[in-house]
C-alpha atoms as a PDB file:
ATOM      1  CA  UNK A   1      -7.025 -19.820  -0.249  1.00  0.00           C
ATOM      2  CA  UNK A   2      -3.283 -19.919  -0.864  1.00  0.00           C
ATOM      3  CA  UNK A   3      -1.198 -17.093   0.615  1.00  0.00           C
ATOM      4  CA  UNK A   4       0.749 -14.640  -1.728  1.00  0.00           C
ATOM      5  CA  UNK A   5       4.121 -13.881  -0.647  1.00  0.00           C
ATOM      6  CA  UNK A   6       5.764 -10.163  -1.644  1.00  0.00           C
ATOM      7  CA  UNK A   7       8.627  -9.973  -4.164  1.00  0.00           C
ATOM      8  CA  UNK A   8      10.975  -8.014  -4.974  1.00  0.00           C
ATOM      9  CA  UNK A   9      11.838  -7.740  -9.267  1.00  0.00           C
ATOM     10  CA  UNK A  10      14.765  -5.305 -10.248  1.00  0.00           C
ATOM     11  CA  UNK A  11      17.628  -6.292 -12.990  1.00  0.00           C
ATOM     12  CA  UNK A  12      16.577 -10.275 -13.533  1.00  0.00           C
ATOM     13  CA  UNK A  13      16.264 -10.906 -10.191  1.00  0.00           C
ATOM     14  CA  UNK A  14      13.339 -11.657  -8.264  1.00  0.00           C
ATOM     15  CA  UNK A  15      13.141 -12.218  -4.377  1.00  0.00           C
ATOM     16  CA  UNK A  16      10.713 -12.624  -1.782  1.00  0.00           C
ATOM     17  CA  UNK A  17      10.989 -10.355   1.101  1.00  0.00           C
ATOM     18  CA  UNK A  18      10.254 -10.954   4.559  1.00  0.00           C
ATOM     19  CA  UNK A  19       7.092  -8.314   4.700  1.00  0.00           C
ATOM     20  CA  UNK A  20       2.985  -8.945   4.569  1.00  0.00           C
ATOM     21  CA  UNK A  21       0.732  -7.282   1.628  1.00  0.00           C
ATOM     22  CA  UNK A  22      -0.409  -5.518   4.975  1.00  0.00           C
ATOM     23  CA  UNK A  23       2.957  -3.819   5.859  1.00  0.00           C
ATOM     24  CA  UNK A  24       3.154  -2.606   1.763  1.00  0.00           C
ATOM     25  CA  UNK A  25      -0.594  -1.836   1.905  1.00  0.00           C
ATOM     26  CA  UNK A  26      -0.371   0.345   4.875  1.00  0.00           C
ATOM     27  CA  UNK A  27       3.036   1.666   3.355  1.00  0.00           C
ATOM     28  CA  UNK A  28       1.302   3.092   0.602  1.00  0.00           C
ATOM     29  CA  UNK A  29      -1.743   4.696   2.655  1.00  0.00           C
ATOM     30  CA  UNK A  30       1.243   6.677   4.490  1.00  0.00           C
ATOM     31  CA  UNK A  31       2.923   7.404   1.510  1.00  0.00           C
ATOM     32  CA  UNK A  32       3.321   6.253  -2.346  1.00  0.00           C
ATOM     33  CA  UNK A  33       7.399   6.539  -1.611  1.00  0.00           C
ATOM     34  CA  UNK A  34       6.968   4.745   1.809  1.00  0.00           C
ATOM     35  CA  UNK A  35       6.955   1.156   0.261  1.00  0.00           C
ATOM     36  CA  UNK A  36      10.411   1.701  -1.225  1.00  0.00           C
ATOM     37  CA  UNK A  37      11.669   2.794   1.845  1.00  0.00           C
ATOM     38  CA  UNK A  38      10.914  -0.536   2.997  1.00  0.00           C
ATOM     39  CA  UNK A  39      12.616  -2.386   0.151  1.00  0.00           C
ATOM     40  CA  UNK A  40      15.576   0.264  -0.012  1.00  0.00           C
ATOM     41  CA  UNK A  41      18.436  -2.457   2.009  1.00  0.00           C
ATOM     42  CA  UNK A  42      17.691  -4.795  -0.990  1.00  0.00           C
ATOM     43  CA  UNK A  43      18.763  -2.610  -3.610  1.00  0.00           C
ATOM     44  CA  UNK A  44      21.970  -1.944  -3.220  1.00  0.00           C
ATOM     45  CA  UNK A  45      23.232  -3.675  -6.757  1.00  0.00           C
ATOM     46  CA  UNK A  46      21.450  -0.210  -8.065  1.00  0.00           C
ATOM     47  CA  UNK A  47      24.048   2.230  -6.604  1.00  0.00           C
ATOM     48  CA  UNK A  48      23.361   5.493  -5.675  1.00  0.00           C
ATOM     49  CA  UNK A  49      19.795   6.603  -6.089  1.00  0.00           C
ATOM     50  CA  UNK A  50      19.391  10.240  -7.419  1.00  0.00           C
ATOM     51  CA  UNK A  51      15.828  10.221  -7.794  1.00  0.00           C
ATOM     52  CA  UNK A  52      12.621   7.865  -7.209  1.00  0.00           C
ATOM     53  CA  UNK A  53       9.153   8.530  -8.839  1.00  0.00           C
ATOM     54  CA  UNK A  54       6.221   6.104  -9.031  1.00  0.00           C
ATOM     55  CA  UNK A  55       5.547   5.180 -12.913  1.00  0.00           C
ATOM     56  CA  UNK A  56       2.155   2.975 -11.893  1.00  0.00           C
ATOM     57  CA  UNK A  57       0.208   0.890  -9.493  1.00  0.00           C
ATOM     58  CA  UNK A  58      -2.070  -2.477  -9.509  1.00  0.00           C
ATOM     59  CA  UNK A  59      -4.091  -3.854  -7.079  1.00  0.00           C
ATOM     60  CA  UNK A  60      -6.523  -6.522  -7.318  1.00  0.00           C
ATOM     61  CA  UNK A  61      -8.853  -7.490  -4.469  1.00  0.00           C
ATOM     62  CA  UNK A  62     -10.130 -10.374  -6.260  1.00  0.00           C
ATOM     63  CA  UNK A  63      -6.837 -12.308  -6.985  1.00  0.00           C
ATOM     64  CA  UNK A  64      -5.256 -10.449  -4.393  1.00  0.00           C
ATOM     65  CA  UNK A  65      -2.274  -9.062  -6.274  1.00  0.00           C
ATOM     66  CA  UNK A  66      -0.727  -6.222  -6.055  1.00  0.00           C
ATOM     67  CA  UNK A  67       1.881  -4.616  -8.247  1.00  0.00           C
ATOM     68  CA  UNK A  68       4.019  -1.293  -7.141  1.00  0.00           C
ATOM     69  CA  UNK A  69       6.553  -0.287 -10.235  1.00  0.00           C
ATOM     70  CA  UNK A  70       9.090   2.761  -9.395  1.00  0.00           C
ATOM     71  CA  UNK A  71      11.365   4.563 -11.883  1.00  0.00           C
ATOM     72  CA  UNK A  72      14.697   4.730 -10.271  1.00  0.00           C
ATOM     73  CA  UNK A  73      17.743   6.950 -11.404  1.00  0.00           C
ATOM     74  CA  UNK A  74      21.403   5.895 -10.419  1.00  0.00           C
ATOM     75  CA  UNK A  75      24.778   6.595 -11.072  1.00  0.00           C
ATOM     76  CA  UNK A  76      24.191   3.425 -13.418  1.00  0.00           C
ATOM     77  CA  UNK A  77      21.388   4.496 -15.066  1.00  0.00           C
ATOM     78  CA  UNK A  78      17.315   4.057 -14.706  1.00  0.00           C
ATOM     79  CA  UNK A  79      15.845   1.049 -13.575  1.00  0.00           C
ATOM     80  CA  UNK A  80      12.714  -0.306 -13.306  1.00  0.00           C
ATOM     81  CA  UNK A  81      11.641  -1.630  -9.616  1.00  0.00           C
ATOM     82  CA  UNK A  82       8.303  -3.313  -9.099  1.00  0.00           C
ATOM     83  CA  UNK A  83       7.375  -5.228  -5.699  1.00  0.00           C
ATOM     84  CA  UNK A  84       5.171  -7.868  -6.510  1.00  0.00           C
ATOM     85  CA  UNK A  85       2.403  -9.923  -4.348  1.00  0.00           C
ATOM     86  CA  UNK A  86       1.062 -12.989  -5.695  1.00  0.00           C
ATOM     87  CA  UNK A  87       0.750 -16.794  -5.114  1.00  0.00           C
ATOM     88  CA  UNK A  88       3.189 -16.435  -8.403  1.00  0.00           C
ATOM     89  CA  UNK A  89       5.338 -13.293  -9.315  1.00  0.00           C
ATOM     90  CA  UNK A  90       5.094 -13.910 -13.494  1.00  0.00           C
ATOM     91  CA  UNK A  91       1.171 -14.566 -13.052  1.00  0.00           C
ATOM     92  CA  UNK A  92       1.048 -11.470 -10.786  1.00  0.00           C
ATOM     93  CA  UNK A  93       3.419  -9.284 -13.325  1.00  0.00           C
ATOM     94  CA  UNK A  94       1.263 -10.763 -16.530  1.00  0.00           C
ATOM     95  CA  UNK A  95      -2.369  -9.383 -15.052  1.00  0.00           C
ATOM     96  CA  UNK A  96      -0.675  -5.828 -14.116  1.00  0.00           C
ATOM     97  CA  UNK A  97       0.649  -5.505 -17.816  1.00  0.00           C
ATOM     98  CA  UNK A  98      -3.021  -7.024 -19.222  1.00  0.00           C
ATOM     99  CA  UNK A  99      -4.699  -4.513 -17.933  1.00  0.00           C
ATOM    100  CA  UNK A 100      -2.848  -1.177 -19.243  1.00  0.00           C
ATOM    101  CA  UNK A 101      -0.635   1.580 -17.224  1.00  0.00           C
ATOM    102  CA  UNK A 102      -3.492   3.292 -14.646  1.00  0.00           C
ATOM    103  CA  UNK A 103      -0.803   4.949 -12.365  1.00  0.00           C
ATOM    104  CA  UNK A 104      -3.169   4.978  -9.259  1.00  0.00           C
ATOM    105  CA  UNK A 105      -3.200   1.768  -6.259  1.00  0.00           C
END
C-alpha cells in the first residue's frame, strides 16, 4: 500500500507538512484544537487569529484518509482550513465532501 502524506489546504494553496497521520491522529485524541496547534507556523498568510472552532471531521480507515476542516476568524476575515491525508489531497477532499458534513473524527 502507498503511503498518504498530510497536507495542509487554506486560500489556494495546498502543502504537505512534515508530520505522520499518527502525530494528527494522536493530536486529536488530546484535543480537537491540538492539530491546529501543530499546523499554526504555516498559517501565517491568515493574520491574526481571533477565534478557531472545528466546522467537521472525516476519517476513513479503509482508504486511510482523513480530513480535519477548522473555521478560522482573522483580522482578514474567515477562512476555511482543512489538513488533509491522502495518497492525493483532491481525491482525499472529494470523499470528505461525498459523504455529507458529520462534524465528529
Amino acid at each position: 500500500m502507498k503511503l498518504g502524506i498530510v497536507f495542509l489546504v487554506f486560500l489556494c494553496w495546498v502543502i504537505a507538512l512534515p508530520y505522520t497521520l499518527e502525530d494528527f491522529l494522536a493530536a486529536w485524541e488530546e484535543s480537537e484544537f491540538k492539530p491546529f496547534q501543530l499546523i499554526t507556523p504555516f498559517l501565517e498568510e491568515l493574520g491574526e487569529i481571533y477565534s478557531i472552532r472545528v466546522y467537521d471531521s472525516y476519517f476513513n480507515p479503509s482508504t486511510m484518509t482523513m480530513v480535519l476542516e477548522y473555521l478560522v476568524e482573522t483580522n482578514r476575515g474567515l477562512f476555511s482550513v482543512k489538513i488533509v491525508y491522502g495518497e492525493n489531497p483532491g481525491k482525499a477532499i472529494a470523499e470528505y465532501f461525498k459523504r455529507g458534513k458529520r462534524n465528529r473524527l
